[in-house]
C-alpha atoms as a PDB file:
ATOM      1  CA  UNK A   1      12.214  10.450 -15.414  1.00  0.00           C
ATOM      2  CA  UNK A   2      11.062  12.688 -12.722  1.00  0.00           C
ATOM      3  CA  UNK A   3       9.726  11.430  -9.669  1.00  0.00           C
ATOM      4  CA  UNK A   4       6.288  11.689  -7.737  1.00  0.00           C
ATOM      5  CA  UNK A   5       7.703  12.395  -4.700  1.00  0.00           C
ATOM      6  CA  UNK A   6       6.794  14.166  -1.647  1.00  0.00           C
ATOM      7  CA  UNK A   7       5.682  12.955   2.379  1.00  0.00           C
ATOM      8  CA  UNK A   8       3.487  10.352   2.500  1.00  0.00           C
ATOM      9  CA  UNK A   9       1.489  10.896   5.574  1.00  0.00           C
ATOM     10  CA  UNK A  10      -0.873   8.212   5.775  1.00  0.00           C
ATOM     11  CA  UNK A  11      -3.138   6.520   8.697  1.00  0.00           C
ATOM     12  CA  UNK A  12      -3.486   2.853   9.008  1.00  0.00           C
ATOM     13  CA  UNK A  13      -6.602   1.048  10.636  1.00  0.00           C
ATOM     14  CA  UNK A  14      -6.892  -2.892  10.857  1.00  0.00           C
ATOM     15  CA  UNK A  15     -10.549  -3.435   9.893  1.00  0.00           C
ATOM     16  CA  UNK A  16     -10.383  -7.389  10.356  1.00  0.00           C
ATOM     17  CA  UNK A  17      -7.745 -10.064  11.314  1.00  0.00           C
ATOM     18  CA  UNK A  18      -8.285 -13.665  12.270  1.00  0.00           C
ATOM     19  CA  UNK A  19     -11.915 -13.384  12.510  1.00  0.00           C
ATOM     20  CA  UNK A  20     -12.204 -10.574  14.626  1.00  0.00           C
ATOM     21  CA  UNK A  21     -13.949  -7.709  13.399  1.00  0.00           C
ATOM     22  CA  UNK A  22     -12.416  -4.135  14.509  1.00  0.00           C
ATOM     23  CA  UNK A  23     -14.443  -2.174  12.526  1.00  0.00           C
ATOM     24  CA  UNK A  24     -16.135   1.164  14.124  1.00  0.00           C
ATOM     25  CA  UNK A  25     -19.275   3.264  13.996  1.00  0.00           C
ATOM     26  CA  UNK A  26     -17.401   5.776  11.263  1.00  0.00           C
ATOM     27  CA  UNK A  27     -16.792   2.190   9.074  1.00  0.00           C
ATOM     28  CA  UNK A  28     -20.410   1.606   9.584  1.00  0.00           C
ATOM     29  CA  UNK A  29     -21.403   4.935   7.798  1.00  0.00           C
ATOM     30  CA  UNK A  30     -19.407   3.224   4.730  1.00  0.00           C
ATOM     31  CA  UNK A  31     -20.119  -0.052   5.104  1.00  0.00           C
ATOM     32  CA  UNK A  32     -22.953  -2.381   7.131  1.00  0.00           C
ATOM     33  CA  UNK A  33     -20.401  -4.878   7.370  1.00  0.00           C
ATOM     34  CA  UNK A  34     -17.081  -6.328   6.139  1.00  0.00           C
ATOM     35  CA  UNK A  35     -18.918  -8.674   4.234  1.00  0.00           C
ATOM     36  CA  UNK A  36     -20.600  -6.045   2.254  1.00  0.00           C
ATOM     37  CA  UNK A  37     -16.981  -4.417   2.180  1.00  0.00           C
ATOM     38  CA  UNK A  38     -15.401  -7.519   0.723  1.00  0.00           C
ATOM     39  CA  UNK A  39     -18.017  -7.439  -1.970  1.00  0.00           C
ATOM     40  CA  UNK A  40     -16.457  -4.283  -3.265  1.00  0.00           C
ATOM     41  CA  UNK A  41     -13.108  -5.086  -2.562  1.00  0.00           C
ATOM     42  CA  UNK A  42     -13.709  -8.820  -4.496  1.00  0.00           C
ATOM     43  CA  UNK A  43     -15.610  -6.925  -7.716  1.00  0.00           C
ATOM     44  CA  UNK A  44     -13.648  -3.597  -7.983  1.00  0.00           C
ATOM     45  CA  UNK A  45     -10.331  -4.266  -6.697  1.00  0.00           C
ATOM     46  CA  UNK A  46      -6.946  -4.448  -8.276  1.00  0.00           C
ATOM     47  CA  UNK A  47      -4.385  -7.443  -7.513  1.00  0.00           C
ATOM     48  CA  UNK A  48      -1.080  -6.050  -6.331  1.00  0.00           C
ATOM     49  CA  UNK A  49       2.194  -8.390  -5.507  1.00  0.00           C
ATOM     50  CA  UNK A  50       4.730  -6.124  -3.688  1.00  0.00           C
ATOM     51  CA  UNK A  51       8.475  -7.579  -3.017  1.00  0.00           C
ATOM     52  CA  UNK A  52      10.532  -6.210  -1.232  1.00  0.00           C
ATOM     53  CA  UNK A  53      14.436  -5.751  -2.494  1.00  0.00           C
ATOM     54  CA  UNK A  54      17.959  -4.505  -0.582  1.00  0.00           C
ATOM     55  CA  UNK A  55      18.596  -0.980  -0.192  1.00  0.00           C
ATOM     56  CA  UNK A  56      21.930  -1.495  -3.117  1.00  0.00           C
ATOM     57  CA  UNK A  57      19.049  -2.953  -5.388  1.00  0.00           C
ATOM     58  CA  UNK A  58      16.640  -0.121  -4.634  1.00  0.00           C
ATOM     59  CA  UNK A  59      19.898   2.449  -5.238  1.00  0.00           C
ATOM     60  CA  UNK A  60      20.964   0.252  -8.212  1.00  0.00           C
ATOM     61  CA  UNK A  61      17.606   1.318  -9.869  1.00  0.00           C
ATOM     62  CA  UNK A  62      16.860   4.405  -8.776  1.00  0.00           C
ATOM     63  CA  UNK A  63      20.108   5.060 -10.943  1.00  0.00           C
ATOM     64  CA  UNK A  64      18.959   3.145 -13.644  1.00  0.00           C
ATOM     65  CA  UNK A  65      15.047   5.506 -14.335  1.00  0.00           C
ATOM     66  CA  UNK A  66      17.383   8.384 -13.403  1.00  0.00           C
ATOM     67  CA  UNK A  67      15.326   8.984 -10.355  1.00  0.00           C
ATOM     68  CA  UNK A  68      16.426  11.948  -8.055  1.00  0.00           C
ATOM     69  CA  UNK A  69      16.883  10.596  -4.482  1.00  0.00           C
ATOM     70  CA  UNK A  70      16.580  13.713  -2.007  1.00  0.00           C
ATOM     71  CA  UNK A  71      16.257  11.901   1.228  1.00  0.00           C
ATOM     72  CA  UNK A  72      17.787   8.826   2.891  1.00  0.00           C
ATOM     73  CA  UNK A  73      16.212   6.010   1.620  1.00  0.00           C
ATOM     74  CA  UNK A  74      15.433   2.862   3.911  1.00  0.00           C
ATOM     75  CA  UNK A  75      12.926   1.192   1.896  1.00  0.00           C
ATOM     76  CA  UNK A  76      12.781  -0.390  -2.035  1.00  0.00           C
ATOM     77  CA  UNK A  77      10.083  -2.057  -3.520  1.00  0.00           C
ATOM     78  CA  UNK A  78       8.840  -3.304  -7.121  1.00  0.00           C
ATOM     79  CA  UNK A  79       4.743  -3.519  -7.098  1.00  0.00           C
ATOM     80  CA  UNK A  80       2.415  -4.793  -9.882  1.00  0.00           C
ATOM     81  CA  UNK A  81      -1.261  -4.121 -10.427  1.00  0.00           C
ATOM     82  CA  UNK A  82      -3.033  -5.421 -12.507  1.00  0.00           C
ATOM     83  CA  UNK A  83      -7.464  -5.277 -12.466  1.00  0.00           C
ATOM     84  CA  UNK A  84     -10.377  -7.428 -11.900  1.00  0.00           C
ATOM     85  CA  UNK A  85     -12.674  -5.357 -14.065  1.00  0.00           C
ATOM     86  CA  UNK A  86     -10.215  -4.573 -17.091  1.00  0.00           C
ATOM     87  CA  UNK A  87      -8.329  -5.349 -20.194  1.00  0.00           C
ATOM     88  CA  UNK A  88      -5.784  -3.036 -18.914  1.00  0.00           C
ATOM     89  CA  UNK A  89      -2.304  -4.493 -18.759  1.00  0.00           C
ATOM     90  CA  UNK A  90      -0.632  -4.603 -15.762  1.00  0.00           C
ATOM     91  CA  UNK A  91       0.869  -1.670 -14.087  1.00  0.00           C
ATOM     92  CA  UNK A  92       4.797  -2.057 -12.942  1.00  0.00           C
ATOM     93  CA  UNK A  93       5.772   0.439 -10.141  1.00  0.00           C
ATOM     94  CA  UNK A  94       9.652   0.834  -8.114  1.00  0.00           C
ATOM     95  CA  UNK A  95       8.962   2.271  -4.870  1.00  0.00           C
ATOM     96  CA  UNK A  96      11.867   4.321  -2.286  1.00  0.00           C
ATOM     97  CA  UNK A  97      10.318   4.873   0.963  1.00  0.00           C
ATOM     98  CA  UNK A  98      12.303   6.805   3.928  1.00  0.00           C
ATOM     99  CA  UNK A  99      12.169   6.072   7.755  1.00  0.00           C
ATOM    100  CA  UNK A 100       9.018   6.750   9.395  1.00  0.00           C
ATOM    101  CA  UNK A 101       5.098   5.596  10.732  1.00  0.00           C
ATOM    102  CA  UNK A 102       2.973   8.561   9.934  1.00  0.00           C
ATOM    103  CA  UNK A 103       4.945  10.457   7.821  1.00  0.00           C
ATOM    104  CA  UNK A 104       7.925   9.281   5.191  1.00  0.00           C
ATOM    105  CA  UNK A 105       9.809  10.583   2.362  1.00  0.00           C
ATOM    106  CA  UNK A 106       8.335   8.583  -0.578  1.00  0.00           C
ATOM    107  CA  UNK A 107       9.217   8.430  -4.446  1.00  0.00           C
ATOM    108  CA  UNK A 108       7.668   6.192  -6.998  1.00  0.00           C
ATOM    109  CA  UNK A 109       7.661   5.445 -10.618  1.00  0.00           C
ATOM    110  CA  UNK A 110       6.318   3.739 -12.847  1.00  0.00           C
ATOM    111  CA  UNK A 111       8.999   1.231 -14.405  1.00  0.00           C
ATOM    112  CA  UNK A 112       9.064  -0.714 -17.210  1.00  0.00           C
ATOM    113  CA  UNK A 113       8.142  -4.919 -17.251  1.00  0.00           C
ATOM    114  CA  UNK A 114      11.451  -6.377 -18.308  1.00  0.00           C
ATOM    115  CA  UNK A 115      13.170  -3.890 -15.641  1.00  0.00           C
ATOM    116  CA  UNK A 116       9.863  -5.359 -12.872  1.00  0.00           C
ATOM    117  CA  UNK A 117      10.622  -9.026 -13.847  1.00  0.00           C
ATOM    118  CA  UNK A 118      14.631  -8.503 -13.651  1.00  0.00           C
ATOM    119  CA  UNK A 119      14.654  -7.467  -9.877  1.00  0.00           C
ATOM    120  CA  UNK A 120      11.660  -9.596  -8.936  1.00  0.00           C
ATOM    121  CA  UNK A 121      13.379 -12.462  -8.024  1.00  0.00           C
ATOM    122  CA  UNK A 122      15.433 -11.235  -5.620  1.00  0.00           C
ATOM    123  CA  UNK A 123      12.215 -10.075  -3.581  1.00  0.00           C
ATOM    124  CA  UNK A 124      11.977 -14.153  -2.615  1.00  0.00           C
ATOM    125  CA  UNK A 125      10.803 -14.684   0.545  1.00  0.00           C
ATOM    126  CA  UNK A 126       9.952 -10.817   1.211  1.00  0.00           C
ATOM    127  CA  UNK A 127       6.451 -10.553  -0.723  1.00  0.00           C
ATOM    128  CA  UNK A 128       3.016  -9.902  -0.173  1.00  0.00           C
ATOM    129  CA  UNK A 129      -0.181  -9.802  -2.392  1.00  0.00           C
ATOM    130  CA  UNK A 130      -3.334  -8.097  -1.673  1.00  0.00           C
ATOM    131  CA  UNK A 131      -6.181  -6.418  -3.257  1.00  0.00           C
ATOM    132  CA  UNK A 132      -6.900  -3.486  -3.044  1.00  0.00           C
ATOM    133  CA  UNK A 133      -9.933  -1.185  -3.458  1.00  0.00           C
ATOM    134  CA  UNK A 134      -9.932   2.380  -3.276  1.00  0.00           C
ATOM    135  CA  UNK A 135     -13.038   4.297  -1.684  1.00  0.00           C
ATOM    136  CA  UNK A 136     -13.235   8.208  -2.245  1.00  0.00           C
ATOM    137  CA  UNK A 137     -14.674   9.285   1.091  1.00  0.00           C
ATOM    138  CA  UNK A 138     -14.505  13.146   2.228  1.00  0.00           C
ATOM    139  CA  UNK A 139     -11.160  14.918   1.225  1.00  0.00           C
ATOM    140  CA  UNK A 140      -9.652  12.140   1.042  1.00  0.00           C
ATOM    141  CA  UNK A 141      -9.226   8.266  -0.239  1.00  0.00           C
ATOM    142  CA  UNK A 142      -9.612   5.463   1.058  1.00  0.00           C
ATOM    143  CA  UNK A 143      -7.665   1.749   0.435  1.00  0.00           C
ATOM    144  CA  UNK A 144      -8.692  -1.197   1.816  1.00  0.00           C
ATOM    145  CA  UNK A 145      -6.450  -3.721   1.196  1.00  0.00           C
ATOM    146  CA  UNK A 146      -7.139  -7.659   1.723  1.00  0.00           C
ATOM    147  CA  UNK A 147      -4.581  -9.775   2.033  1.00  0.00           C
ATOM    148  CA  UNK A 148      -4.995 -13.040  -0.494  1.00  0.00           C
ATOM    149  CA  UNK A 149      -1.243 -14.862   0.394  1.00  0.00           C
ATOM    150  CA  UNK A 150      -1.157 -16.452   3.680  1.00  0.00           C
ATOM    151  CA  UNK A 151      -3.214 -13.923   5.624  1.00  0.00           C
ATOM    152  CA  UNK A 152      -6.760 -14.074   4.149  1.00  0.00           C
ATOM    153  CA  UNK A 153      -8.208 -12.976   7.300  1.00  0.00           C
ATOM    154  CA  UNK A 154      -6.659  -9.899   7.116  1.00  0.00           C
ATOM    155  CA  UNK A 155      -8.083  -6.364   5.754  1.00  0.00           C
ATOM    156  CA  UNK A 156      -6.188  -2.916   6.653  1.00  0.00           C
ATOM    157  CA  UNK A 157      -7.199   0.625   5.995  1.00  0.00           C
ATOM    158  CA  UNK A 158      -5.119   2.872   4.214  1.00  0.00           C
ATOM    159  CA  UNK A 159      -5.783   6.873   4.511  1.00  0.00           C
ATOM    160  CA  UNK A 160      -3.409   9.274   3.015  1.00  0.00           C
ATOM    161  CA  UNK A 161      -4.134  12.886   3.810  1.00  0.00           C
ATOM    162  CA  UNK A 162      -2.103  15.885   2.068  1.00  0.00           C
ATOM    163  CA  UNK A 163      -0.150  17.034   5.232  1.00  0.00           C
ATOM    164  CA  UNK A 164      -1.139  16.964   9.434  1.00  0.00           C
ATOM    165  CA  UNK A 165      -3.733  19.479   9.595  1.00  0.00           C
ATOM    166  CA  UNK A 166      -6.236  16.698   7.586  1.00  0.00           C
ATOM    167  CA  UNK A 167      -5.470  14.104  10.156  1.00  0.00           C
ATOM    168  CA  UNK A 168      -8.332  15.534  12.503  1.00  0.00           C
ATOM    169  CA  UNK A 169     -10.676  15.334   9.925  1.00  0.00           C
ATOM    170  CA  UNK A 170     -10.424  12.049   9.765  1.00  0.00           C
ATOM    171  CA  UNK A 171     -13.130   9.619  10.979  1.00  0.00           C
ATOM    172  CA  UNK A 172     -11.553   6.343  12.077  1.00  0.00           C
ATOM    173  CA  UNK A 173     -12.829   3.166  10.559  1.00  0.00           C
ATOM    174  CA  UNK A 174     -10.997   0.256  12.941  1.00  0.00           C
ATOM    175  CA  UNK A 175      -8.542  -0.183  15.292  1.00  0.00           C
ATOM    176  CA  UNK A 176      -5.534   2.688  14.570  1.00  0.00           C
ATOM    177  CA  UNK A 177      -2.461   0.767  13.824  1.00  0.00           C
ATOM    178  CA  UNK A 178      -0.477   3.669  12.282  1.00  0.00           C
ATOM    179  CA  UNK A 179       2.082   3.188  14.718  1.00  0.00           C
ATOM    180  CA  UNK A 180       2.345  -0.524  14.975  1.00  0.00           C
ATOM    181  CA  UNK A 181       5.482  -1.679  12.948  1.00  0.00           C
ATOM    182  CA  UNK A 182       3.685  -4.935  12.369  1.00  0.00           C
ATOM    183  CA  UNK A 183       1.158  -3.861   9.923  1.00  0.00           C
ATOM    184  CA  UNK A 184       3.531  -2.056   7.796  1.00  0.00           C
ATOM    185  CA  UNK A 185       4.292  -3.867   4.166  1.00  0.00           C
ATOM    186  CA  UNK A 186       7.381  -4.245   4.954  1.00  0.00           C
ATOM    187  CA  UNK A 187       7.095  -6.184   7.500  1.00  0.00           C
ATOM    188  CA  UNK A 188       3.578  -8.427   6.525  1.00  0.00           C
ATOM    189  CA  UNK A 189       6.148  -9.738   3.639  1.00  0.00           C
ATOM    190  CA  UNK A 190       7.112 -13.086   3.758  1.00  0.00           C
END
């Protein structure tokens, strides 16, 4: 299989967390409020569960889809999606993700269920779920995610722009945690 691969440069804004409300006057142009946001999020979202595996699992299947690994990789991941508004089935993704905040070597495919539901278990303990809605905004998309596990008070921002000369044209929307290690994935799992 080949790989979509490429850098993922992406900013990262918390919207809300705990009851506090981060949003700012370029959210407001989107959204009155992220109560009207969670409407959208709650009708025309998809669920995603992401686990998190070891880097010998992530290696172990990379080998297995035949994907080419150009870069050193320092994250794996299995992901499923599956949608509120649909009789599609769910969606099974593997996920190798290089060092980085802003900008990372990234290569994902979509994998197979029995090959999902074999690694899944070892993810234990190192999972989050979330849905997620995606907002076409500009050049560029926008996904909110809200966190449905253990953190329901939590909504971040995802923006991915096509390489650094986009990032100015982006308008932030909350408080810019692109370079705070505790919003990655990664690290929300538990």
């Amino acid at each position: 299989m080949a790989g979509n691969t490429g850098k993922e440069i992406e900013l990262k804004y918390l919207i809300y967390e705990d009851g506090i409300d981060y949003t700012t006057p370029g959210f407001r142009k989107l959204y009155q409020s992220v109560k009207f946001l969670e409407l959208d999020i709650f009708r025309h979202g998809s669920i995603i569960n992401q686990g998190y595996l070891s880097l010998k699992s992530g290696i172990d299947i990379s080998n297995i889809i035949n994907m080419q690994v150009n870069f050193d990789p320092k994250v794996a991941r299995l992901r499923s999606k599956s949608f509120f508004d649909s009789d599609k089935d769910k969606e099974y993704y593997f996920t190798l993700k290089g060092d980085g905040m802003l900008e990372r070597d990234e290569l994902e495919e979509r994998i197979k269920r029995e090959l999902y539901l074999q690694y899944w278990k070892e993810t234990e303990g190192k999972r989050v779920k979330k849905v997620r809605y995606e907002k076409k905004h500009s050049f560029y998309t926008i996904e909110f995610d809200s966190y449905i596990d253990d953190r329901p008070d939590l909504i971040i921002a995802e923006i991915e722009v096509p390489n650094r000369t986009f990032i100015s044209g982006v308008i932030p929307i909350g408080k810019d945690v692109t370079y705070d290690p505790r919003y990655k994935n990664s690290n929300l799992a538990k």
